[in-house]
N, C-alpha and C. Protein backbone atom coordinates (compact mmCIF):
# COMPACT_ATOMS: atom_id res chain seq x y z
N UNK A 1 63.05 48.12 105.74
CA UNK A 1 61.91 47.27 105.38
C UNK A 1 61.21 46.80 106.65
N UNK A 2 59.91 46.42 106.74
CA UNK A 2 59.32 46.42 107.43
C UNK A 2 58.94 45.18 108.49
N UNK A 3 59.27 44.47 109.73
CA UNK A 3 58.95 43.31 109.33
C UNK A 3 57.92 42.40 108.69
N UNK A 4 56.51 43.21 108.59
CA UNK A 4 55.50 42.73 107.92
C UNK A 4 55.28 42.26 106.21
N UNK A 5 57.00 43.35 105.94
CA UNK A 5 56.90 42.97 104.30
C UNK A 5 58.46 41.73 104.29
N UNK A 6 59.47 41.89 105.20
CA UNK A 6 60.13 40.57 105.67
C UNK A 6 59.43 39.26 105.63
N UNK A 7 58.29 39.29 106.71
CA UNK A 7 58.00 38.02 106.57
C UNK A 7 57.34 37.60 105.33
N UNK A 8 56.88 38.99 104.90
CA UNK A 8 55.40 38.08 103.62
C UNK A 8 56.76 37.54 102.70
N UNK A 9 57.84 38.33 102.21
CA UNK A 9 58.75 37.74 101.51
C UNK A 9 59.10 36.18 102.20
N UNK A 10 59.38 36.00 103.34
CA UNK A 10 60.08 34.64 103.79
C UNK A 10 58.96 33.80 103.07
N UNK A 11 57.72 34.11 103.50
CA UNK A 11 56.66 33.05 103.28
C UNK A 11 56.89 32.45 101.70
N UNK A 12 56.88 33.79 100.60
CA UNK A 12 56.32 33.40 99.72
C UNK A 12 57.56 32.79 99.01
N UNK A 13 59.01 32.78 99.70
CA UNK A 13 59.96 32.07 99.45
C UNK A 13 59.86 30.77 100.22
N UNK A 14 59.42 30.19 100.81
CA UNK A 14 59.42 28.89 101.80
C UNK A 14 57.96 28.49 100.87
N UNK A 15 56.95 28.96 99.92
CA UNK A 15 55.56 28.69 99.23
C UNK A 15 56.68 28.09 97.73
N UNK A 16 57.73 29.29 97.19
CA UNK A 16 58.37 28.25 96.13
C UNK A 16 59.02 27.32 96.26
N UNK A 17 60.53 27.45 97.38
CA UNK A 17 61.07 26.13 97.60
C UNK A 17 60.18 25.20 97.68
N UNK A 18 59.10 24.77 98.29
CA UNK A 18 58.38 23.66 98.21
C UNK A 18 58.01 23.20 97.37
N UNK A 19 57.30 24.55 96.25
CA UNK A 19 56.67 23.46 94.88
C UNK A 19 57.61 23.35 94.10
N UNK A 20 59.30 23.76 94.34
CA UNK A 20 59.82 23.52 93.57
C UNK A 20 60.72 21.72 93.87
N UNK A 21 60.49 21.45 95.54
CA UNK A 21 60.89 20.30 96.15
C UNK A 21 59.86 19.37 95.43
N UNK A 22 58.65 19.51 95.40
CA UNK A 22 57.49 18.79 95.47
C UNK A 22 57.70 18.47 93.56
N UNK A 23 57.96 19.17 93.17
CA UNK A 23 58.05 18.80 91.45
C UNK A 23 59.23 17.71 91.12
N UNK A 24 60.20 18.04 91.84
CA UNK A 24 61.08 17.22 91.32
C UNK A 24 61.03 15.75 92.35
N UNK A 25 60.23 15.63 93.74
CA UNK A 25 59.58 14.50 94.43
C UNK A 25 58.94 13.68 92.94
N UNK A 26 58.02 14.64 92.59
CA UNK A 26 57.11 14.01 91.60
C UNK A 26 57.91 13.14 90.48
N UNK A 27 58.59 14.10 90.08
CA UNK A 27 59.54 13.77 88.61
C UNK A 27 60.56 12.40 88.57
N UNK A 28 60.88 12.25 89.79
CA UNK A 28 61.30 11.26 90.37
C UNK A 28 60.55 10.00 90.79
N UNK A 29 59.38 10.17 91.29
CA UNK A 29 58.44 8.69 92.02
C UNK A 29 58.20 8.66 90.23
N UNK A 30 57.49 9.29 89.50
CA UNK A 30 57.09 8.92 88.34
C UNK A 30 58.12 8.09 87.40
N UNK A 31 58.98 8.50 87.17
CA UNK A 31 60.15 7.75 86.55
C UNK A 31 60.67 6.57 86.73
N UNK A 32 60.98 6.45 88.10
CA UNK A 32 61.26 4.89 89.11
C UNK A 32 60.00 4.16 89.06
N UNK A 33 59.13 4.48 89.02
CA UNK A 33 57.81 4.00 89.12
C UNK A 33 57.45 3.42 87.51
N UNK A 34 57.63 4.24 86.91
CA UNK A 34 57.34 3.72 85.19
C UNK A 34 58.15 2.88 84.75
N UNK A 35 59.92 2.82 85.27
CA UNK A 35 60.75 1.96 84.75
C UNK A 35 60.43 0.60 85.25
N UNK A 36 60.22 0.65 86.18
CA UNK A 36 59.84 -0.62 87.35
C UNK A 36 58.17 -1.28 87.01
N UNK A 37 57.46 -0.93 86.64
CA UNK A 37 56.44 -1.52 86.48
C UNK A 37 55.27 -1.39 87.67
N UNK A 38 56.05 -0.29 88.32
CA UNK A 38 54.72 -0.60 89.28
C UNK A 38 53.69 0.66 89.25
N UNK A 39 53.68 1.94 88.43
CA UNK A 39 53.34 2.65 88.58
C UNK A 39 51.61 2.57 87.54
N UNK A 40 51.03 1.96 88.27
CA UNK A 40 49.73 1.38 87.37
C UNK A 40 48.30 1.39 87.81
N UNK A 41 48.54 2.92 88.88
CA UNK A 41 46.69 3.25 88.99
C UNK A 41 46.21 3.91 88.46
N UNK A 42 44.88 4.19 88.87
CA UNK A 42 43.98 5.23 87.98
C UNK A 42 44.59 6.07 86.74
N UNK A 43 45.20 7.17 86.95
CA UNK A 43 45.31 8.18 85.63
C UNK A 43 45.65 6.93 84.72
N UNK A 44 46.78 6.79 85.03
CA UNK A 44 48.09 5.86 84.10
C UNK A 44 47.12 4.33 83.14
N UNK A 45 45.99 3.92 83.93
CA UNK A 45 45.82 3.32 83.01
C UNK A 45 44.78 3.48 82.49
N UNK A 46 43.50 5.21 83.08
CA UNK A 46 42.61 5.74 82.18
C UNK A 46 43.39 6.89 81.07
N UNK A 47 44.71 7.01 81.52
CA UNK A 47 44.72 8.18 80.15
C UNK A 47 45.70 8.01 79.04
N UNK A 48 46.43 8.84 78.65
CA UNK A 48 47.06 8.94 77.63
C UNK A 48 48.08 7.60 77.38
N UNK A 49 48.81 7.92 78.42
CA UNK A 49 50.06 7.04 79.41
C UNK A 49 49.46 5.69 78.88
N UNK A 50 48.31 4.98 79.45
CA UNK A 50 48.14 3.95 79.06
C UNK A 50 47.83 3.62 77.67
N UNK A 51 47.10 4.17 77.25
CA UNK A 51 47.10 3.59 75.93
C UNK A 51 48.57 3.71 74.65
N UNK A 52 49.10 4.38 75.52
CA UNK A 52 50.32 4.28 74.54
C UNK A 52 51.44 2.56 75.26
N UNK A 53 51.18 2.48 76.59
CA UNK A 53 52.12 1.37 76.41
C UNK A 53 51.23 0.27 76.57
N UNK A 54 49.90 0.07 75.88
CA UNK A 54 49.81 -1.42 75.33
C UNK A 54 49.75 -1.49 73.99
N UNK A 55 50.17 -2.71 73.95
CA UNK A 55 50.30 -3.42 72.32
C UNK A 55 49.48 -3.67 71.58
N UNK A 56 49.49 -4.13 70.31
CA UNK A 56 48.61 -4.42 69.68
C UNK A 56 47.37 -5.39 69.49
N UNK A 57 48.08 -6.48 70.77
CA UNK A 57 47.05 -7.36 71.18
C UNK A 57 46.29 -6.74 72.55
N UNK A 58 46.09 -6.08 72.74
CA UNK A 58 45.67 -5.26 74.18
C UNK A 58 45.87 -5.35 75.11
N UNK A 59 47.49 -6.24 75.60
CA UNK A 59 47.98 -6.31 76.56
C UNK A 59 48.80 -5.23 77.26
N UNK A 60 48.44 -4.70 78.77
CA UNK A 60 49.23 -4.00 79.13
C UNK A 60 50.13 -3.93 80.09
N UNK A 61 51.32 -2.68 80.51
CA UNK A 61 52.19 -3.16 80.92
C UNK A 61 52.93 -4.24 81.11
N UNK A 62 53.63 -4.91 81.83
CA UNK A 62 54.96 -5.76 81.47
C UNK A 62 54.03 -7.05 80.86
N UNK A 63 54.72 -8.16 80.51
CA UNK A 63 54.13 -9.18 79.88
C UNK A 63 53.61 -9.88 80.38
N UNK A 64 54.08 -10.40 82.01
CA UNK A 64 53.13 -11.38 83.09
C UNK A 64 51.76 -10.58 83.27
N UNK A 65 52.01 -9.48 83.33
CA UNK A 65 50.31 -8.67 83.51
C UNK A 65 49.51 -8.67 82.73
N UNK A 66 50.04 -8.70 81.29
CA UNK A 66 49.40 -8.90 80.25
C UNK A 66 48.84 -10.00 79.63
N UNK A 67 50.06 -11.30 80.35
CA UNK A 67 49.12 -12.69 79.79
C UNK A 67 47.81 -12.84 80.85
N UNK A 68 48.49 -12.51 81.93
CA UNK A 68 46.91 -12.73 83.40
C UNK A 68 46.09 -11.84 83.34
N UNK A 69 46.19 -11.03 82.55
CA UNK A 69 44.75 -10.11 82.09
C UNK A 69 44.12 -10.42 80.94
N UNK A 70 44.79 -11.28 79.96
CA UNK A 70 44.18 -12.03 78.68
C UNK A 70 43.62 -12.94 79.10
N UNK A 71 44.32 -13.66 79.76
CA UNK A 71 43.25 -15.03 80.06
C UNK A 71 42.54 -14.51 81.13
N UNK A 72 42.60 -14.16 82.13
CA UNK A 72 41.15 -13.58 82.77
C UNK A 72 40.10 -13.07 81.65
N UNK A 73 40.19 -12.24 80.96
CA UNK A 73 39.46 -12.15 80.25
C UNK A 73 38.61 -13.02 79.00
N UNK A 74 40.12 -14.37 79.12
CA UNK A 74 38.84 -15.49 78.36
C UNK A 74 38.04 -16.08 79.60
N UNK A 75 38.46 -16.29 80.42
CA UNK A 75 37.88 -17.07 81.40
C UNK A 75 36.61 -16.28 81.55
N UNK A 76 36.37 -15.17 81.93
CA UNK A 76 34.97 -14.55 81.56
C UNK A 76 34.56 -14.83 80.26
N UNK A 77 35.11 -14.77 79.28
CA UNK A 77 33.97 -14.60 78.40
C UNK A 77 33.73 -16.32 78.05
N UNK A 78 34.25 -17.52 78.16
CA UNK A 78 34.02 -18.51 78.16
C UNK A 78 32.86 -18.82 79.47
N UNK A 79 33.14 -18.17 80.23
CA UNK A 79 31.86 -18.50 81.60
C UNK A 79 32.70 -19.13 82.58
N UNK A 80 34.05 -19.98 82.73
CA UNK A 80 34.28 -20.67 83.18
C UNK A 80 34.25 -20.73 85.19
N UNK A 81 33.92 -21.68 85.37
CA UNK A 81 33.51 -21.56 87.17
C UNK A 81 34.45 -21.50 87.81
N UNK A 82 34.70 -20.03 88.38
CA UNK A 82 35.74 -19.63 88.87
C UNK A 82 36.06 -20.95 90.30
N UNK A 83 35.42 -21.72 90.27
CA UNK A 83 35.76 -22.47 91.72
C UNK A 83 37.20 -23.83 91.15
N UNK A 84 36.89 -23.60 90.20
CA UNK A 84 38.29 -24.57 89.02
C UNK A 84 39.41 -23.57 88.72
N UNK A 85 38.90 -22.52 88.64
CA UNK A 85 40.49 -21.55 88.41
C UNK A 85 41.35 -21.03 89.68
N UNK A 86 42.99 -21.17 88.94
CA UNK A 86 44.10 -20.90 90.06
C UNK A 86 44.43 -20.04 88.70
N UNK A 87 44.50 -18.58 88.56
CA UNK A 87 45.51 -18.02 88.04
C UNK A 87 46.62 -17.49 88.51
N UNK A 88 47.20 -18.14 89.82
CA UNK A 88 48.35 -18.10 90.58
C UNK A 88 49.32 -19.21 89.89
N UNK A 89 48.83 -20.21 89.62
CA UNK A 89 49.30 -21.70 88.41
C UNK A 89 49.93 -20.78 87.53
N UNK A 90 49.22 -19.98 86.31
CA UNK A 90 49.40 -19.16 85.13
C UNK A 90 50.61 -18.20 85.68
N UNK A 91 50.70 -17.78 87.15
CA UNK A 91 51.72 -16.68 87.38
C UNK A 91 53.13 -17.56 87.51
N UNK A 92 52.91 -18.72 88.20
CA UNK A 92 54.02 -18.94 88.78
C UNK A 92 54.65 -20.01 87.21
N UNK A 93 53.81 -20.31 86.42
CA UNK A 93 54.13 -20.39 84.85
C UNK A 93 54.94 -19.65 84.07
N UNK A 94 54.39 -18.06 84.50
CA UNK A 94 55.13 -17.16 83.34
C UNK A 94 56.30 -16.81 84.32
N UNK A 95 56.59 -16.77 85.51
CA UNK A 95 57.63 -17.11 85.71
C UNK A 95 58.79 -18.13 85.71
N UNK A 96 57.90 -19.19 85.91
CA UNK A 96 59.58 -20.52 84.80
C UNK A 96 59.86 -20.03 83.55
N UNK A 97 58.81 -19.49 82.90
CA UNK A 97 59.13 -19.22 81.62
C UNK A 97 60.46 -18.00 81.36
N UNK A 98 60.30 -17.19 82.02
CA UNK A 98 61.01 -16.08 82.03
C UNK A 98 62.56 -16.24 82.84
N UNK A 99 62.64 -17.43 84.26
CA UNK A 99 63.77 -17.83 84.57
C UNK A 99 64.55 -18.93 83.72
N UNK A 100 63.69 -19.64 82.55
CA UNK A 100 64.42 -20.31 81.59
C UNK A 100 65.01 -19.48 80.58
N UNK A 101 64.70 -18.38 80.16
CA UNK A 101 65.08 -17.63 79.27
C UNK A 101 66.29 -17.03 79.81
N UNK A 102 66.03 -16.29 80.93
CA UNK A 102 67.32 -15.96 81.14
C UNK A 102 68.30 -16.25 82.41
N UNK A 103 67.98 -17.46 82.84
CA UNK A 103 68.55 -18.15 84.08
C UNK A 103 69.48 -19.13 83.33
N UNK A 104 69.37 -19.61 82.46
CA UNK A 104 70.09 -20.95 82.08
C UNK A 104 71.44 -20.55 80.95
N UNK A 105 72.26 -21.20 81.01
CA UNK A 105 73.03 -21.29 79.67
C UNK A 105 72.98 -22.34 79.07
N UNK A 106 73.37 -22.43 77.63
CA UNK A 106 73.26 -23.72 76.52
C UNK A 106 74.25 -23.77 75.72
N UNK A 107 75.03 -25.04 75.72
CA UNK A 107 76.30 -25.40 75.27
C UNK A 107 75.53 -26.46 73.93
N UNK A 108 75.84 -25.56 72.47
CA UNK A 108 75.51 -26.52 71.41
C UNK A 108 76.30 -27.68 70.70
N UNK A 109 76.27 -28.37 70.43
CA UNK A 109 77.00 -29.20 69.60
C UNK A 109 76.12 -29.38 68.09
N UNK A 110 76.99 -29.14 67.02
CA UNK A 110 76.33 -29.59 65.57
C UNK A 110 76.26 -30.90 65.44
N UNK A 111 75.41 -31.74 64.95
CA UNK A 111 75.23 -32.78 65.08
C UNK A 111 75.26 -33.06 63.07
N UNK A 112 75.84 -33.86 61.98
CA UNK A 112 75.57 -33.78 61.01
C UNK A 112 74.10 -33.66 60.63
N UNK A 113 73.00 -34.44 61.05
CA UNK A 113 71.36 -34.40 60.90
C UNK A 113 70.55 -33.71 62.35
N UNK A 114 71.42 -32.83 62.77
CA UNK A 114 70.78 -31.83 64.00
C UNK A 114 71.23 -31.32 65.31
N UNK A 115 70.79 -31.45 66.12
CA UNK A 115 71.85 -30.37 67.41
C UNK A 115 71.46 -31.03 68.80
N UNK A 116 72.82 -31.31 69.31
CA UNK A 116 73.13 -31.35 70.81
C UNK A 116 73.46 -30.47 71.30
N UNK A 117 72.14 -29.94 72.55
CA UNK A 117 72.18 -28.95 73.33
C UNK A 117 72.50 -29.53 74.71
N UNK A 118 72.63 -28.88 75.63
CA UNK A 118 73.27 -28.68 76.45
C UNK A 118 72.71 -27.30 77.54
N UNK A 119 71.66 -27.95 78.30
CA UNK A 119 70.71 -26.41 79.09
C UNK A 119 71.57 -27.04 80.51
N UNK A 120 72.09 -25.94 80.78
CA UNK A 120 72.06 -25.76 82.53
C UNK A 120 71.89 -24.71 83.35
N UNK A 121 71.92 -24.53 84.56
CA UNK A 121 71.59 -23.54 85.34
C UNK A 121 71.25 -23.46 86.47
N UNK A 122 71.74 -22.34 87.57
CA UNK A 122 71.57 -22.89 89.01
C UNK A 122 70.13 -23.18 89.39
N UNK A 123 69.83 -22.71 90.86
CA UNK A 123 68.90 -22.79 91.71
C UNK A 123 67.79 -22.09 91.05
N UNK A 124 67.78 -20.92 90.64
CA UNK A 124 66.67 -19.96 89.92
C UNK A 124 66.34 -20.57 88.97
N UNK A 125 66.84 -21.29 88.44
CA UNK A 125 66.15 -22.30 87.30
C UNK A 125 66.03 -23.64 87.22
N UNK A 126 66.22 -24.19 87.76
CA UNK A 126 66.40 -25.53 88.01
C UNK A 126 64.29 -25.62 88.26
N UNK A 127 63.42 -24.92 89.03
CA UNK A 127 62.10 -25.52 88.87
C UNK A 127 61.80 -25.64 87.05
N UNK A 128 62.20 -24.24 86.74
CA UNK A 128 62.24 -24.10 85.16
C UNK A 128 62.07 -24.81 84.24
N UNK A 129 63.49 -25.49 84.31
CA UNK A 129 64.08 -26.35 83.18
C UNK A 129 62.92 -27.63 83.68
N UNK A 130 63.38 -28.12 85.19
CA UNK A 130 62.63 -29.39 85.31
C UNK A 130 60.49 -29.20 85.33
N UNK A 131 60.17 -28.31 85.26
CA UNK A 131 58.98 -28.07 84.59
C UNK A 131 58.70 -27.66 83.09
N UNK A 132 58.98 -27.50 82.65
CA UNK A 132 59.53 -27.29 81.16
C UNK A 132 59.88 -28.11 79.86
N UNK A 133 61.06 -28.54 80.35
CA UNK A 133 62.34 -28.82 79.17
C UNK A 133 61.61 -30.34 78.59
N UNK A 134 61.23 -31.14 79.79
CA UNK A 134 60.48 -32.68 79.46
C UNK A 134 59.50 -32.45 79.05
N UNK A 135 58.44 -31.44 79.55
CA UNK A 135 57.10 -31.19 78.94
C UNK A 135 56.73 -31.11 77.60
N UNK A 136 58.00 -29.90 77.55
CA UNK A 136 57.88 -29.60 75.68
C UNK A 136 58.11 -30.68 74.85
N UNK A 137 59.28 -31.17 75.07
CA UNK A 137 59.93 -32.23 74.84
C UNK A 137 58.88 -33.58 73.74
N UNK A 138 58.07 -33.87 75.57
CA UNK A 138 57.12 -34.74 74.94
C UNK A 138 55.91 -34.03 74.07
N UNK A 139 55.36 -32.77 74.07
CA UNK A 139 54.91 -32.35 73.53
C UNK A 139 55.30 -32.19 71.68
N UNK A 140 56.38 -31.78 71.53
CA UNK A 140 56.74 -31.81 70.13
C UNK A 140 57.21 -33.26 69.34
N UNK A 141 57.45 -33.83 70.52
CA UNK A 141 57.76 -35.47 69.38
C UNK A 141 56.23 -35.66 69.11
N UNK A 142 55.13 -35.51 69.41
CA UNK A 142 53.67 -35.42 68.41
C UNK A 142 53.75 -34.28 67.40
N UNK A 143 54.25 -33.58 67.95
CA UNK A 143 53.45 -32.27 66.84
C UNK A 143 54.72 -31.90 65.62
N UNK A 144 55.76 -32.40 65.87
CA UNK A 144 57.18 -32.56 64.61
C UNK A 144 57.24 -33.56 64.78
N UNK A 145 56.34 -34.46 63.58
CA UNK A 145 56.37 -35.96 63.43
C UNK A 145 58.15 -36.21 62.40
N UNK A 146 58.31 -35.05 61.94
CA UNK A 146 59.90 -34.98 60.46
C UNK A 146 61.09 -35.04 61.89
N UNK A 147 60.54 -34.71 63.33
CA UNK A 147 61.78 -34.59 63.96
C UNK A 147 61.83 -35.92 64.65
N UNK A 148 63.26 -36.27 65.29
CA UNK A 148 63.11 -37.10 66.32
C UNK A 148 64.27 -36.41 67.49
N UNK A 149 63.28 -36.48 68.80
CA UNK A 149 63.70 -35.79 69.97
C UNK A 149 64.16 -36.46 70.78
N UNK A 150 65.23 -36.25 71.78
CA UNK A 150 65.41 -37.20 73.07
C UNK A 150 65.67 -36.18 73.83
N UNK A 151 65.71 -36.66 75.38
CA UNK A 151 65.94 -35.52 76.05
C UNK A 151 66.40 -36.11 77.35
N UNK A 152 67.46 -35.84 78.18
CA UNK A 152 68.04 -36.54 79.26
C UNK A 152 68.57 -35.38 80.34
N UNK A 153 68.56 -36.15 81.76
CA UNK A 153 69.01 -35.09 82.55
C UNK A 153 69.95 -35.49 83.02
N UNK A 154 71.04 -34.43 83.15
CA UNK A 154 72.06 -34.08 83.43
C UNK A 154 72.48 -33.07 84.55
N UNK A 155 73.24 -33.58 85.05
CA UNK A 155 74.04 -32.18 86.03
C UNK A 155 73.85 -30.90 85.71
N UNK A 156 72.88 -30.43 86.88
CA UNK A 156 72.28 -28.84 86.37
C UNK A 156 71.63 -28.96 85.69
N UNK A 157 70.85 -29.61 84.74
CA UNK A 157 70.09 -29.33 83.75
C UNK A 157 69.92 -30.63 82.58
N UNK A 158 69.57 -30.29 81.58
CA UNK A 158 69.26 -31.38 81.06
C UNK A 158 69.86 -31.43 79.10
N UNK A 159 70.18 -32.56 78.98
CA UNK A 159 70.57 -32.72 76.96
C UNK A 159 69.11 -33.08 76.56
N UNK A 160 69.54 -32.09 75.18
CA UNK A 160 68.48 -32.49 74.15
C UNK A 160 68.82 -32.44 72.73
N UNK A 161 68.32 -33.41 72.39
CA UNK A 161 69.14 -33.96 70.88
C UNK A 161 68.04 -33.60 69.76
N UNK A 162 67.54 -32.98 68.98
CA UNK A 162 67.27 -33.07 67.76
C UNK A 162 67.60 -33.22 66.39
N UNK A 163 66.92 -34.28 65.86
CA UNK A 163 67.60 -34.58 64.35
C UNK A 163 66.41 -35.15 63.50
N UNK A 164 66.79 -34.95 62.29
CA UNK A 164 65.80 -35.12 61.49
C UNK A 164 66.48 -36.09 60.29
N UNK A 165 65.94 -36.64 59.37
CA UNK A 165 66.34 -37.33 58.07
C UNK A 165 66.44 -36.35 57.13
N UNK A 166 65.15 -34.98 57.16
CA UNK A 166 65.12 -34.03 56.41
C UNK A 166 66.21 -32.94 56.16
N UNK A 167 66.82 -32.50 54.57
CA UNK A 167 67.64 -31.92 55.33
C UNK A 167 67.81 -30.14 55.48
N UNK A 168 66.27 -29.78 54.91
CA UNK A 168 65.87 -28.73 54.98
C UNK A 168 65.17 -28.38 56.84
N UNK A 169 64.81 -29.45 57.08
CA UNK A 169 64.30 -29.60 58.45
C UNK A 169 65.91 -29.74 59.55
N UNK A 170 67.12 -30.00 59.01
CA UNK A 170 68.28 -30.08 59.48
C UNK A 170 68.65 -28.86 60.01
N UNK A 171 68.48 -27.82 58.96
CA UNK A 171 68.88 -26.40 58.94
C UNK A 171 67.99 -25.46 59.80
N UNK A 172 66.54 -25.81 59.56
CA UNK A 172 66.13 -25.32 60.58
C UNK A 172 66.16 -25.58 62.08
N UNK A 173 66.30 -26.80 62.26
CA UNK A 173 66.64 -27.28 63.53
C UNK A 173 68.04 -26.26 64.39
N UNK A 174 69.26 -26.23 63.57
CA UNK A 174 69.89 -25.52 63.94
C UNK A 174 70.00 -24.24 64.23
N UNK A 175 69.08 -23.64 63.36
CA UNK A 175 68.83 -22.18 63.28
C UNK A 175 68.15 -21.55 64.81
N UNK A 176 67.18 -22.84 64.61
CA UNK A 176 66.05 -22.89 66.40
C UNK A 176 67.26 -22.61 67.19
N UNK A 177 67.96 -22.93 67.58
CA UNK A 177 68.82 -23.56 68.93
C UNK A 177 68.05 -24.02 69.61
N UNK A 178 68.11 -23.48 71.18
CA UNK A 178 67.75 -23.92 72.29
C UNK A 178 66.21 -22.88 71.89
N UNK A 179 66.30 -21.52 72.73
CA UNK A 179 65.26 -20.79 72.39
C UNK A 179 64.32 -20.66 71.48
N UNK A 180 64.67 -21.03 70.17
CA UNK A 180 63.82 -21.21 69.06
C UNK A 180 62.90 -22.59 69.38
N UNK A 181 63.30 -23.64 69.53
CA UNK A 181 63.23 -24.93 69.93
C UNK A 181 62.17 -24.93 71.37
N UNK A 182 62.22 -23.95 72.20
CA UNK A 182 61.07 -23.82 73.25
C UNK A 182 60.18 -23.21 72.97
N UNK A 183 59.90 -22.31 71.92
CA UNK A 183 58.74 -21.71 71.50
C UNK A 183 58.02 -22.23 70.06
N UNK A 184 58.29 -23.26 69.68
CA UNK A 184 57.71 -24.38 68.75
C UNK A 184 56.07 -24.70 68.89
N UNK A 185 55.47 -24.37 67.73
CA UNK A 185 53.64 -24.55 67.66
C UNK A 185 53.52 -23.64 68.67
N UNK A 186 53.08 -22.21 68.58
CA UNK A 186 52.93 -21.55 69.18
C UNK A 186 51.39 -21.55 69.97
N UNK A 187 51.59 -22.51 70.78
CA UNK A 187 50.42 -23.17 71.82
C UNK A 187 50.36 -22.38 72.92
N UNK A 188 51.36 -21.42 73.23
CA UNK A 188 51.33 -20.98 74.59
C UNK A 188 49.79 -19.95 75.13
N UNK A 189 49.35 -19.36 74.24
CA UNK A 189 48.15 -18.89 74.64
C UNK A 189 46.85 -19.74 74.92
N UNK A 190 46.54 -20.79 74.13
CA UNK A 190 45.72 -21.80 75.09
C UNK A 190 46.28 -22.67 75.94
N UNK A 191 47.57 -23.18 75.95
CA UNK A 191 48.05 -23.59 77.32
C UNK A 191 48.29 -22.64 78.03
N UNK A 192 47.96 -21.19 77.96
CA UNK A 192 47.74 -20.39 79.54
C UNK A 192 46.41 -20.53 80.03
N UNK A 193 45.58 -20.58 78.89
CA UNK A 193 44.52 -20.43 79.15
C UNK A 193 43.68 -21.51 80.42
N UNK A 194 44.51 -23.42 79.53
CA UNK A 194 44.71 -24.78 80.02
C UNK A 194 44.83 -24.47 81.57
N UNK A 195 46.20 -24.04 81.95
CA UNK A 195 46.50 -23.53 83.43
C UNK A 195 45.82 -23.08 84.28
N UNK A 196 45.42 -22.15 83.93
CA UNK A 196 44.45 -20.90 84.68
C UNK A 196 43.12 -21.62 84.95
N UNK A 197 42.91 -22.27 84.27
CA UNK A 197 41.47 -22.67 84.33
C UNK A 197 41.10 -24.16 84.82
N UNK A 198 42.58 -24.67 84.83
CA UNK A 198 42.53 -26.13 85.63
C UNK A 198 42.59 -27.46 84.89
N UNK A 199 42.84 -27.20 83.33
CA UNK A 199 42.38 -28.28 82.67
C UNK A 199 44.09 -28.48 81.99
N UNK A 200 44.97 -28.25 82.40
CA UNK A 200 46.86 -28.56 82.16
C UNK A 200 47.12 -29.24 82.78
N UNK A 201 47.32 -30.77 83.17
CA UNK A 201 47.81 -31.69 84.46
C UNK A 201 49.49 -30.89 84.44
N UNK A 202 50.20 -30.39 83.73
CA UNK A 202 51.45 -30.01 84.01
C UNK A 202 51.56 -28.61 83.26
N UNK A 203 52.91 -28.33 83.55
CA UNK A 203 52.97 -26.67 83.53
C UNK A 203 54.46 -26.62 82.34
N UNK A 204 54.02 -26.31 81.50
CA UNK A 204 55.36 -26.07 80.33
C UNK A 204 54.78 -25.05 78.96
């Protein structure tokens, strides 16, 4: 054989190893990239790809991206003067939110007319709970006039007592626990909105 037909062979073997390196490069950044959340330019969120992973409210990718792209989008369409908005407030929001969920543990007690909880949790949650846990707190002793709330802090974290006279309102109380019990009057989309736009004196 010739060397002229040697080399054209080397070549066109050193032309496949590559696209066959270069495919599985690809197959790989794409995968790590999609599990992780960061893989979110051009194609991915003009084509197929995207419209399959948003939801039904038109939020896309993970959920912090999705609430700060909802309310940006009221904040335009309300007009509001961007020289009043921090949607860095709204980020560092949906993050307490997300280190209370799964930063803390909760020790229940049945109470005969309702439930002693028991939230604690280290350093990663501790802004959390103490932005949070009082906020709501005072927030729902208005808006569950059938409940009565207390709420105290404690080592690591803080007790919260709910009880009612009712005793259909008893059962549900318990059913809430802790988690059920933080997502009560589902206000959280205009209090992101509140945040972002400057008009929330506090963050819960």
């Amino acid at each position: 054989m010739s060397k002229l037909k040697i080399g054209a062979l080397i070549g066109i073997l050193v032309i496949v190893i590559a696209a066959v390196a270069g495919q599985q490069f690809y197959k790989r950044h794409h995968s790590s990239a999609h599990h992780s959340g960061e893989y979110h330019s051009g194609e991915h969120h003009s084509g197929k790809h995207a419209k399959g992973s948003r939801n039904k409210r038109g939020q896309s990718g993970q959920s912090a991206f999705g609430a700060l792209s909802q309310v940006a989008k009221m904040i335009e369409h309300k007009k509001i003067e961007w020289a009043q908005v921090d949607m860095d407030a709204l980020w560092d929001h949906l993050k307490d939110m997300d280190a209370l969920m799964t930063h803390t543990s909760v020790a229940k007690q049945a109470l005969p007319n309702g439930l002693l909880m028991f939230v604690t949790g280290g350093e990663n949650a501790a802004r959390a709970m103490r932005e949070m846990i009082p906020a709501h707190v005072q927030f729902l002793q208005t808006a569950r006039p059938k409940w009565t709330i207390s709420v105290n802090q404690i080592e690591n974290g803080y007790s919260i007592q709910v009880t009612s006279d009712e005793t259909d309102e008893v059962v549900k109380i318990k059913a809430l626990g802790f988690s059920g019990f933080m997502i009560q009057d589902n206000h959280h989309a205009s209090h992101h909105f509140n945040i972002a736009s400057g008009k929330s004196a506090y963050k819960h």
